[in-house]
N, C-alpha and C. Protein backbone atom coordinates (compact mmCIF):
# COMPACT_ATOMS: atom_id res chain seq x y z
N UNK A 1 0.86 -1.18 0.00
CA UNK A 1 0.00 0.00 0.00
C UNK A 1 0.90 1.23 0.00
N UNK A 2 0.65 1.90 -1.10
CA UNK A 2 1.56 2.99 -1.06
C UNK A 2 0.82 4.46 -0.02
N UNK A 3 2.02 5.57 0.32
CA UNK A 3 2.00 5.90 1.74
C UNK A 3 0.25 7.01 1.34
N UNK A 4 0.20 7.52 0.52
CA UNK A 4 -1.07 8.05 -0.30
C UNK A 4 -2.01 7.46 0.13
N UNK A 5 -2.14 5.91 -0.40
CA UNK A 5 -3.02 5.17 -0.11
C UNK A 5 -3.59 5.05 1.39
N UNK A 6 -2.64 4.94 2.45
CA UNK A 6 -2.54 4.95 3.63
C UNK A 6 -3.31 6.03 4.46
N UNK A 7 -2.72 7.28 4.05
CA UNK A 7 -3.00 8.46 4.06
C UNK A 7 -4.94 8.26 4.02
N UNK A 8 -5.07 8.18 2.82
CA UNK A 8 -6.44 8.02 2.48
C UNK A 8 -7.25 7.23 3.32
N UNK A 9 -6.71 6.13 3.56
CA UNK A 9 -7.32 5.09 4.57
C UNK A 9 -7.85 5.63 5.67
N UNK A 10 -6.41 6.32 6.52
CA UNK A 10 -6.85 6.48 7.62
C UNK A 10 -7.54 8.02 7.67
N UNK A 11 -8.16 8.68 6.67
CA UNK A 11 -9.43 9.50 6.94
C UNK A 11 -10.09 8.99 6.26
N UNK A 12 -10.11 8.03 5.96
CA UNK A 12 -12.01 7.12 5.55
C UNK A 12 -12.00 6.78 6.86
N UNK A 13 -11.54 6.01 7.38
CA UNK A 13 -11.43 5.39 8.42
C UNK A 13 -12.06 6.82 9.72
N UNK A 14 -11.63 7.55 9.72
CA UNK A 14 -12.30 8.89 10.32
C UNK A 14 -13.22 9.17 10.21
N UNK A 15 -13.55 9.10 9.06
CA UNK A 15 -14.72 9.65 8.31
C UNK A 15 -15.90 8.87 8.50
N UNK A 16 -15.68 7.44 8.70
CA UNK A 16 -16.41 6.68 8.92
C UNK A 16 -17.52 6.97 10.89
N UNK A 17 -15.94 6.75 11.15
CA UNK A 17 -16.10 6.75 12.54
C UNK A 17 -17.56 7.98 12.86
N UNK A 18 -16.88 9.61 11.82
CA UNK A 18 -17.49 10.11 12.39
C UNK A 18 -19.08 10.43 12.26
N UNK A 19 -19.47 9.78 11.19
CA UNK A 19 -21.21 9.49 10.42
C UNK A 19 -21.89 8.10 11.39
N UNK A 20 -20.85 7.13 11.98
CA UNK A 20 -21.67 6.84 12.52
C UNK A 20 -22.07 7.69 14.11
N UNK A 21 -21.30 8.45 14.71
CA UNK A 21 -21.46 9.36 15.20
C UNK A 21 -22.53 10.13 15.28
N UNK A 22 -22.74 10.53 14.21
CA UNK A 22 -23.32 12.07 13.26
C UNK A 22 -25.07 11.31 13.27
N UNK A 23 -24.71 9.69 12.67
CA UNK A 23 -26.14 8.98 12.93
C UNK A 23 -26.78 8.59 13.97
N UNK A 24 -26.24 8.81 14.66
CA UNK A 24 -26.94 7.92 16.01
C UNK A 24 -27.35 9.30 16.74
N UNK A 25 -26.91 10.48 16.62
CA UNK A 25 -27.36 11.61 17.24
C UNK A 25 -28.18 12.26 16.20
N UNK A 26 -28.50 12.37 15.14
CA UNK A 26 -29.07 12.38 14.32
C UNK A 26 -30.78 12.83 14.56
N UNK A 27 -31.49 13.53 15.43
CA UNK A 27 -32.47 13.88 15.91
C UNK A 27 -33.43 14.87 14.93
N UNK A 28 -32.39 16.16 14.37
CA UNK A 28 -33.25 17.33 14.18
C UNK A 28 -32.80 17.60 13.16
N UNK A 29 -33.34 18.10 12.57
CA UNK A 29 -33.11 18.02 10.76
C UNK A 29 -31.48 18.98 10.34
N UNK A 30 -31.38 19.73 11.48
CA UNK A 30 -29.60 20.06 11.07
C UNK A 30 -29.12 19.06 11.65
N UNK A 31 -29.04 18.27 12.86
CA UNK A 31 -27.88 17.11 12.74
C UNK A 31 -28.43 16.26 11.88
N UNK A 32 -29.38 15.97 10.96
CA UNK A 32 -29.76 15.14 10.23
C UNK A 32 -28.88 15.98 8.66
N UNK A 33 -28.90 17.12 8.14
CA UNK A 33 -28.32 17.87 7.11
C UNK A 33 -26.64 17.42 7.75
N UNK A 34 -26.11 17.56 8.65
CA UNK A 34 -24.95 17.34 9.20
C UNK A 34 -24.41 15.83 8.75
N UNK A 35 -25.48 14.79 9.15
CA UNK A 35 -25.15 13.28 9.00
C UNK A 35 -25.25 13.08 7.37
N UNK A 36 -25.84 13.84 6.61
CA UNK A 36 -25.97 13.83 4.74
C UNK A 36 -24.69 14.28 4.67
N UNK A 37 -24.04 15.11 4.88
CA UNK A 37 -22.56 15.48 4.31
C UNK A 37 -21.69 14.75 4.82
N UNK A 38 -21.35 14.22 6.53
CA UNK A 38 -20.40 12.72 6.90
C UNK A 38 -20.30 12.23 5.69
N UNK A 39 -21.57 11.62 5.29
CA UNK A 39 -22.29 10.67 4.52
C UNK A 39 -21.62 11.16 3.11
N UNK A 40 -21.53 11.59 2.79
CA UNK A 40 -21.18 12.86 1.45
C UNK A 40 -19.70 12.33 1.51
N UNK A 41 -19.03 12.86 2.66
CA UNK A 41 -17.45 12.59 2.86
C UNK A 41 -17.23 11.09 2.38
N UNK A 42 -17.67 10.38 3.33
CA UNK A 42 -17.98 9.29 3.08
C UNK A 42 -17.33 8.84 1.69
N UNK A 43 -18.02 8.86 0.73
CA UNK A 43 -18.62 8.68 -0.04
C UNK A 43 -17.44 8.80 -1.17
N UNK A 44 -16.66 10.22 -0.87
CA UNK A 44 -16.11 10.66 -1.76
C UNK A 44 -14.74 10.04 -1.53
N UNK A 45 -14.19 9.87 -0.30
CA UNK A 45 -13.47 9.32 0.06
C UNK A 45 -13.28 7.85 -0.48
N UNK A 46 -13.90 7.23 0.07
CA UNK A 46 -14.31 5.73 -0.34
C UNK A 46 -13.69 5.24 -1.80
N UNK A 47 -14.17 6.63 -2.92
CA UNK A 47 -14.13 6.15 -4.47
C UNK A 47 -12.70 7.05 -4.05
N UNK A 48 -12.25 7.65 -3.64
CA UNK A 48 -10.92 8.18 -3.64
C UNK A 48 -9.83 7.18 -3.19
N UNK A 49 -9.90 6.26 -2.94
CA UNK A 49 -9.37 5.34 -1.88
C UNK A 49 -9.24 4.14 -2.64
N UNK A 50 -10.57 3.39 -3.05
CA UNK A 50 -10.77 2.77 -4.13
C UNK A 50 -9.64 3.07 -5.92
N UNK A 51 -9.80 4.22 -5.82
CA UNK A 51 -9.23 4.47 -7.00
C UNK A 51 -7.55 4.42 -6.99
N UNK A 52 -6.97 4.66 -5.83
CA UNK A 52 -5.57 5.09 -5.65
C UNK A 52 -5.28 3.61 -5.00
N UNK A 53 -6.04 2.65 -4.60
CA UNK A 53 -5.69 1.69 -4.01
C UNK A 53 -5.66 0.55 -6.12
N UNK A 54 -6.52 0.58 -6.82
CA UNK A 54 -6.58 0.37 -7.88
C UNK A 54 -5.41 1.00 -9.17
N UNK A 55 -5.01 1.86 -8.57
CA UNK A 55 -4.01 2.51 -9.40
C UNK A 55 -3.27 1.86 -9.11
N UNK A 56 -2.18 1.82 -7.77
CA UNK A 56 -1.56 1.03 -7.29
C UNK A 56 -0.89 -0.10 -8.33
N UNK A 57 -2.45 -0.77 -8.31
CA UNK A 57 -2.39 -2.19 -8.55
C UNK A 57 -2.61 -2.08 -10.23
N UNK A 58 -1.77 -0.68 -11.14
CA UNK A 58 -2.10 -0.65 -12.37
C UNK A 58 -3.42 -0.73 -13.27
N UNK A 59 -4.81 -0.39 -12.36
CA UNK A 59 -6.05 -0.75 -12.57
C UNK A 59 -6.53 0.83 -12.79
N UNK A 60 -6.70 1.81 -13.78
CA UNK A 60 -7.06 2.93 -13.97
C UNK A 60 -8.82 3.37 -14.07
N UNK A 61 -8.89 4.16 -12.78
CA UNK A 61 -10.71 4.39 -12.73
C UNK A 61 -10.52 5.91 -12.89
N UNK A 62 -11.42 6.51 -14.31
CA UNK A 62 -11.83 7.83 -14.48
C UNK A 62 -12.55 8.37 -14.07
N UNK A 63 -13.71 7.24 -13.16
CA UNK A 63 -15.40 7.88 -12.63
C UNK A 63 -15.80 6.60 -11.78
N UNK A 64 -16.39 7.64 -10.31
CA UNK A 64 -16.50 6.50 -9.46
C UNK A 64 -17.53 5.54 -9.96
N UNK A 65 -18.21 5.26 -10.50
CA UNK A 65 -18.74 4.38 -10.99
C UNK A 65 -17.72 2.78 -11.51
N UNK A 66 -16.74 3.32 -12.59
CA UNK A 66 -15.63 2.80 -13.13
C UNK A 66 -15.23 2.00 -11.50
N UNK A 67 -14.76 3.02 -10.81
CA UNK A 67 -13.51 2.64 -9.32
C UNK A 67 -14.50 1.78 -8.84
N UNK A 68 -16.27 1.92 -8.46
CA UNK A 68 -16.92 0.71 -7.38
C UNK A 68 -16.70 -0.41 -8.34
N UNK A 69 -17.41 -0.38 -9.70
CA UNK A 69 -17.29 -1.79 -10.11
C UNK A 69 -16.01 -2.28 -10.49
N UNK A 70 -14.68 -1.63 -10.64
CA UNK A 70 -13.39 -2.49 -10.54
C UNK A 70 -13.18 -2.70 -9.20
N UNK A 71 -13.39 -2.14 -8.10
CA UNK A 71 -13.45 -2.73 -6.83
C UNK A 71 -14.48 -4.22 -6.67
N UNK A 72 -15.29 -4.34 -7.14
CA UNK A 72 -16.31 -5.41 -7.18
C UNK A 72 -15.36 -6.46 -7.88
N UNK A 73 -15.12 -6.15 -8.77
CA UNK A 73 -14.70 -7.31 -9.26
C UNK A 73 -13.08 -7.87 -8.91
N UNK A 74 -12.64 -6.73 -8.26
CA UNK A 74 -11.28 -7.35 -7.76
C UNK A 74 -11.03 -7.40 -5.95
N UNK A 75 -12.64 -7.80 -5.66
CA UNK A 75 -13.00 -8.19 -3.90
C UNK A 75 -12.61 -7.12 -2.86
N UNK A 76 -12.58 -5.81 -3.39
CA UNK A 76 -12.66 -4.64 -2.88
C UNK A 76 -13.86 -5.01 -2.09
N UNK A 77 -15.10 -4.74 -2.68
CA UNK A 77 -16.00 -5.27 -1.90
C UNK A 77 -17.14 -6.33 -2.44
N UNK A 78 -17.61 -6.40 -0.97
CA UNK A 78 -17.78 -7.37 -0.78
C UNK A 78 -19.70 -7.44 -1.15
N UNK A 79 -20.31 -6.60 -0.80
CA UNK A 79 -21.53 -6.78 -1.42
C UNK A 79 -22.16 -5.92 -2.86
């Protein structure tokens, strides 16, 4: 895993942490607007992560669409 990759990891890995956070307090429609952007981060991260973890491995994604399904098919993930 190159150090980029790493990098990336460990704020998904943050990022994660902090939506489920963001969800479980999640009551009133601004911490609910609050838990949509985690969620957002999320998100962007994920295909950012995906993609540089795929580069890596000489596997080139132009659009996260491209990065989930070459992750699918190379057991990135799992459902």
């Amino acid at each position: 895993m190159s150090a980029k990759t790493r990098f990336i990891f460990i704020d998904f890995e943050k990022s994660v942490t902090n939506l489920r956070a963001a969800a479980v307090e999640a009551e009133s429609p601004l911490k609910i607007d609050g838990a949509i952007k985690r969620f957002e981060l999320c998100y962007e991260l994920a295909w950012k992560l995906m993609k540089e973890h795929l580069s890596d491995a000489g596997i080139i994604c132009k659009t996260p669409r491209d990065g989930f399904k070459a992750a699918k098919e190379h057991d990135l993930i799992h459902r």
